[in-house]
Protein backbone atom coordinates (compact mmCIF):
# COMPACT_ATOMS: atom_id res chain seq x y z
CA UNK A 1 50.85 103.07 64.31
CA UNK A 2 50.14 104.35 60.83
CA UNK A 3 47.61 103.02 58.90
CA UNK A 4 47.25 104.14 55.30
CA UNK A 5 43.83 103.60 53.82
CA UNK A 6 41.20 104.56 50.85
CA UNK A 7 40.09 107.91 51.59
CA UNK A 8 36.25 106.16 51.61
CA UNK A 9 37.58 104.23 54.30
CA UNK A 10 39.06 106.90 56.58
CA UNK A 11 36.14 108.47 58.29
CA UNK A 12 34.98 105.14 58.84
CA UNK A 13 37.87 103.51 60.87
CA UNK A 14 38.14 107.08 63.14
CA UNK A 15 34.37 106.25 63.65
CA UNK A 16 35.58 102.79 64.51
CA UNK A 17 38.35 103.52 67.10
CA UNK A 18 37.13 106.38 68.81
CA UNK A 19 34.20 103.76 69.48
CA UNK A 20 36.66 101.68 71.08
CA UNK A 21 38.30 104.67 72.79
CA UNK A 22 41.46 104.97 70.61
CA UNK A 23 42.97 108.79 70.00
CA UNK A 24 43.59 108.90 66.61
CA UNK A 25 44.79 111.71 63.52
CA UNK A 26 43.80 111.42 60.30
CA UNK A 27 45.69 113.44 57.39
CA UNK A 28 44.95 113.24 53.91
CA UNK A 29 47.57 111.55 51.17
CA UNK A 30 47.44 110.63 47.84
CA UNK A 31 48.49 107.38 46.22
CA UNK A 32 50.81 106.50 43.68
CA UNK A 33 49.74 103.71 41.70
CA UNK A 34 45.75 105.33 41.10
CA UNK A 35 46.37 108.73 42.07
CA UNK A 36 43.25 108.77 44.40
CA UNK A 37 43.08 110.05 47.89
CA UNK A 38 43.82 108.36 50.59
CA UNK A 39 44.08 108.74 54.29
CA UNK A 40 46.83 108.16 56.62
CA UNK A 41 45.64 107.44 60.17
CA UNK A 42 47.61 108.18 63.03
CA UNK A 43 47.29 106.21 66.04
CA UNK A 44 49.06 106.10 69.22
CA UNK A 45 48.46 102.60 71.27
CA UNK A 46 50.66 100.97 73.97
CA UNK A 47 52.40 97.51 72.57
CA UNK A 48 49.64 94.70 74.13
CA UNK A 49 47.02 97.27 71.98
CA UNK A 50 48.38 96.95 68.48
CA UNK A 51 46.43 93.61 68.00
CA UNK A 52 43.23 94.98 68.65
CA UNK A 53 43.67 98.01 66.85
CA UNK A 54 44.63 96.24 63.66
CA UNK A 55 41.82 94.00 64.25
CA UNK A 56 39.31 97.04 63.99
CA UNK A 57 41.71 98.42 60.91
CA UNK A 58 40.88 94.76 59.27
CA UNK A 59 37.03 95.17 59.94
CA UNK A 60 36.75 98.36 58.10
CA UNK A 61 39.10 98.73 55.59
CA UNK A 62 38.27 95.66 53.31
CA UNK A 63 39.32 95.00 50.03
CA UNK A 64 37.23 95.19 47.09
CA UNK A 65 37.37 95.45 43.50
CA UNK A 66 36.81 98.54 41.33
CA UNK A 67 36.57 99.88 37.85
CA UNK A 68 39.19 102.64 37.03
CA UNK A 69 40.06 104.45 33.74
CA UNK A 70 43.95 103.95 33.13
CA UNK A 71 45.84 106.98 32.92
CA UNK A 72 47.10 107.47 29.06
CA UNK A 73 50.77 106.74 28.71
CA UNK A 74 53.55 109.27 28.32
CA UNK A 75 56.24 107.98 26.41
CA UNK A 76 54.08 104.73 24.46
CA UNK A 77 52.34 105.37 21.30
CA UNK A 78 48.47 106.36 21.73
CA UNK A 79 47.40 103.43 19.54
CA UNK A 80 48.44 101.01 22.02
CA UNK A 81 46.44 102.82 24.60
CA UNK A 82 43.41 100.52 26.38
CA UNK A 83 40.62 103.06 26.55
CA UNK A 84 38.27 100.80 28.78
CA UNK A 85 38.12 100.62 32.69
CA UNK A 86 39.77 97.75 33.79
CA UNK A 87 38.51 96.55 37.45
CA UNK A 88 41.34 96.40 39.74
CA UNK A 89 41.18 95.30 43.57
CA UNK A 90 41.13 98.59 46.01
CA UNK A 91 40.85 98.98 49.89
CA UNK A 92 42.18 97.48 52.67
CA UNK A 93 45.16 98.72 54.18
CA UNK A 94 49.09 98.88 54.99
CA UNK A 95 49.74 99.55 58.62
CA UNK A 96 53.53 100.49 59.93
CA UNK A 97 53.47 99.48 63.72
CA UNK A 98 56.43 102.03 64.68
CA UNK A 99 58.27 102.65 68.36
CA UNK A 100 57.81 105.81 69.71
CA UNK A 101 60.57 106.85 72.09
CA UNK A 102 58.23 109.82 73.30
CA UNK A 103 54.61 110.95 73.17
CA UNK A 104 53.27 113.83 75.00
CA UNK A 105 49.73 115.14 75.13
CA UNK A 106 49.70 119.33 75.62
């Protein structure tokens, strides 16, 4: 499974599955739309474990809103620029459940 969250999320759900004894990797990303970190969480679980896991994902990652600064456009004029935060909804997570034809632990 990966599981791509808010980086403030990320040391929170490892915390969360190695309490429930899942093995899992986290890297760090970056997202498109807010160009903040995130963190995509590796996690390797046999097929009657991917309910559970994204149960714990669904615990910790929540969604909630936020105030961000838009990022001034290229190609518009500046006038038409909105200089105030606008609060936009951040958190929770997208999760790829992906078959793995081989896993080995060295």
């Amino acid at each position: 499974m990966l599981a791509v969250v808010q980086e403030k999320d990320g040391g929170r759900l490892i915390e969360a599955l190695s309490g429930a004894q899942y093995q899992a990797t986290m890297l760090a990303s970056t997202g498109g739309f807010l160009r903040e970190g995130n963190s995509t969480v590796m996690i390797g679980v046999q097929d009657g474990q991917v309910n559970e896991v994204l149960s714990i994902v669904g615990e910790v990652c929540r969604r909630r809103e936020q105030l961000v600064s838009p990022m001034p456009p290229v190609v518009e004029p500046v006038d038409s620029y909105v200089t105030y935060p606008v609060k936009v909804e951040v958190g929770g997570a997208i999760v790829f459940v992906l078959p793995v034809d081989r896993m080995e632990k060295i």
